[in-house]
Protein backbone atom coordinates (compact mmCIF):
# COMPACT_ATOMS: atom_id res chain seq x y z
CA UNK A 1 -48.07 -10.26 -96.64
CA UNK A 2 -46.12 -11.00 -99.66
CA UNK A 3 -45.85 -14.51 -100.87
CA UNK A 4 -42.29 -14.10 -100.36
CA UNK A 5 -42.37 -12.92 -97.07
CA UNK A 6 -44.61 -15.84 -96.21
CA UNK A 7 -42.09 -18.26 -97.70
CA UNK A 8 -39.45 -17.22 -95.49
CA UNK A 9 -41.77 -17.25 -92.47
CA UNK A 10 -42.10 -20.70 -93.54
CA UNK A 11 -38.80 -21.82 -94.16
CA UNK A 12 -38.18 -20.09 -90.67
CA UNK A 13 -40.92 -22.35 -89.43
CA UNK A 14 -39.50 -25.07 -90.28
CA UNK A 15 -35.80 -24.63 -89.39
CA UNK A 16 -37.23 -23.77 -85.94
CA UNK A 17 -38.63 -27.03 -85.55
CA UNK A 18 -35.61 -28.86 -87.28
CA UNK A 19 -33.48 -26.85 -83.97
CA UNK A 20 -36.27 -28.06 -81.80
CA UNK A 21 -36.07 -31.68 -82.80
CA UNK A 22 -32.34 -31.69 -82.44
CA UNK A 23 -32.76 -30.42 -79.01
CA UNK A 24 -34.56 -32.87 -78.72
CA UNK A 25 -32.48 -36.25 -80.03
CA UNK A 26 -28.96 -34.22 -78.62
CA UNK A 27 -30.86 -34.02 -74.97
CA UNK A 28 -31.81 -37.51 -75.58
CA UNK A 29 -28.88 -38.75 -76.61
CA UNK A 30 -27.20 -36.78 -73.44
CA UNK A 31 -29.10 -38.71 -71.17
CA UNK A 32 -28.12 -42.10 -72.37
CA UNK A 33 -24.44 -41.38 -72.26
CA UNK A 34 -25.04 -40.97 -68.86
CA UNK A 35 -26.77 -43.60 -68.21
CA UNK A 36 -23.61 -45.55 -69.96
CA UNK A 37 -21.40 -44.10 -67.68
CA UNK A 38 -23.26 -44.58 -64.95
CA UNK A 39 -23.65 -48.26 -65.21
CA UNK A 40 -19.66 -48.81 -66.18
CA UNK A 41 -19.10 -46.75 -62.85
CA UNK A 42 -21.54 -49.07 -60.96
CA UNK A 43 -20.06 -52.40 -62.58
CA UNK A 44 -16.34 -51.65 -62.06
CA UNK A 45 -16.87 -50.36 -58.56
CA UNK A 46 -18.88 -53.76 -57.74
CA UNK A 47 -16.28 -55.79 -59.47
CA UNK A 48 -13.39 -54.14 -57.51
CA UNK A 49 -15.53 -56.45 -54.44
CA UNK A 50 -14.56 -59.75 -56.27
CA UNK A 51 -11.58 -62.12 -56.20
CA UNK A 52 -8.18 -60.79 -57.83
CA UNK A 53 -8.86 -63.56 -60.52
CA UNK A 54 -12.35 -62.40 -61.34
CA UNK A 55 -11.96 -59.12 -61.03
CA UNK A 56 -9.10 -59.01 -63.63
CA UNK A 57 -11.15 -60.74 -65.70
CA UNK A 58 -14.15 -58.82 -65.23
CA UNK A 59 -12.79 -54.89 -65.14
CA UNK A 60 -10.66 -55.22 -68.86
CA UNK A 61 -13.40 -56.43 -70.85
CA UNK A 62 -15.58 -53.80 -68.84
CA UNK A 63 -13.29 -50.97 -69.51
CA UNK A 64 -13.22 -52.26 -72.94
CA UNK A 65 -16.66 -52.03 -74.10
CA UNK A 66 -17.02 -48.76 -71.98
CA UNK A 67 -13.98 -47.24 -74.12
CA UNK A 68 -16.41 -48.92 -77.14
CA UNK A 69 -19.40 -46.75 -76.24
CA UNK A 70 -18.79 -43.36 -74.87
CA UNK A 71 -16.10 -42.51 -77.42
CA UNK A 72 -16.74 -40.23 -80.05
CA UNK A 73 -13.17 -40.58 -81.90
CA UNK A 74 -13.57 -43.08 -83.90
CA UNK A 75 -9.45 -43.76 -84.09
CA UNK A 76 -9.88 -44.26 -80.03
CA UNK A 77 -13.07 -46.76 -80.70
CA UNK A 78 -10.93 -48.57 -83.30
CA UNK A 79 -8.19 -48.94 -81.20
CA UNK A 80 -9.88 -50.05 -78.00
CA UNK A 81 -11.91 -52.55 -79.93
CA UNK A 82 -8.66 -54.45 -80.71
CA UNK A 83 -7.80 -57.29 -78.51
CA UNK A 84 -5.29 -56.27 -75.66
CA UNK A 85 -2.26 -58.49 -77.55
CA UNK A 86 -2.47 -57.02 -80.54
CA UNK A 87 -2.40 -53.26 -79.06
């Protein structure tokens, strides 16, 4: 083999496992979002039990920091990090 064909095998190599360790974080990362969404779902369906006081105050700041985490745009983030008066 040439010692140009075994760069390229190389540099092959190693973009292989560059698209194997992104698999890796994106699959990763994939399975945390869920497990965002998954506990928002879970907290505003138990605070939907409480009082109409403490549920209002409970569900905004809940919707809030879930609009915080699971968006990717970060004009949407921005915005929902604002406080509610100032929207």
């Amino acid at each position: 083999m040439k010692q140009s064909d075994t760069a390229v095998v190389l540099l092959v190599n190693d973009r292989l496992m560059s698209i194997d360790t992104f698999k890796g974080v994106a699959g990763a990362a994939a399975k945390r979002l869920k497990q965002f969404k998954d506990f928002f779902a879970d907290a505003e369906h138990r605070a939907r039990d409480l009082r109409d006081e403490q549920r209002e105050r409970t569900i905004g700041p809940l919707r809030l920091a879930h609009a915080l985490i699971v968006s990717t745009d970060v004009l949407e983030r921005f915005d929902a990090r604002r406080v509610p008066e100032k929207r």
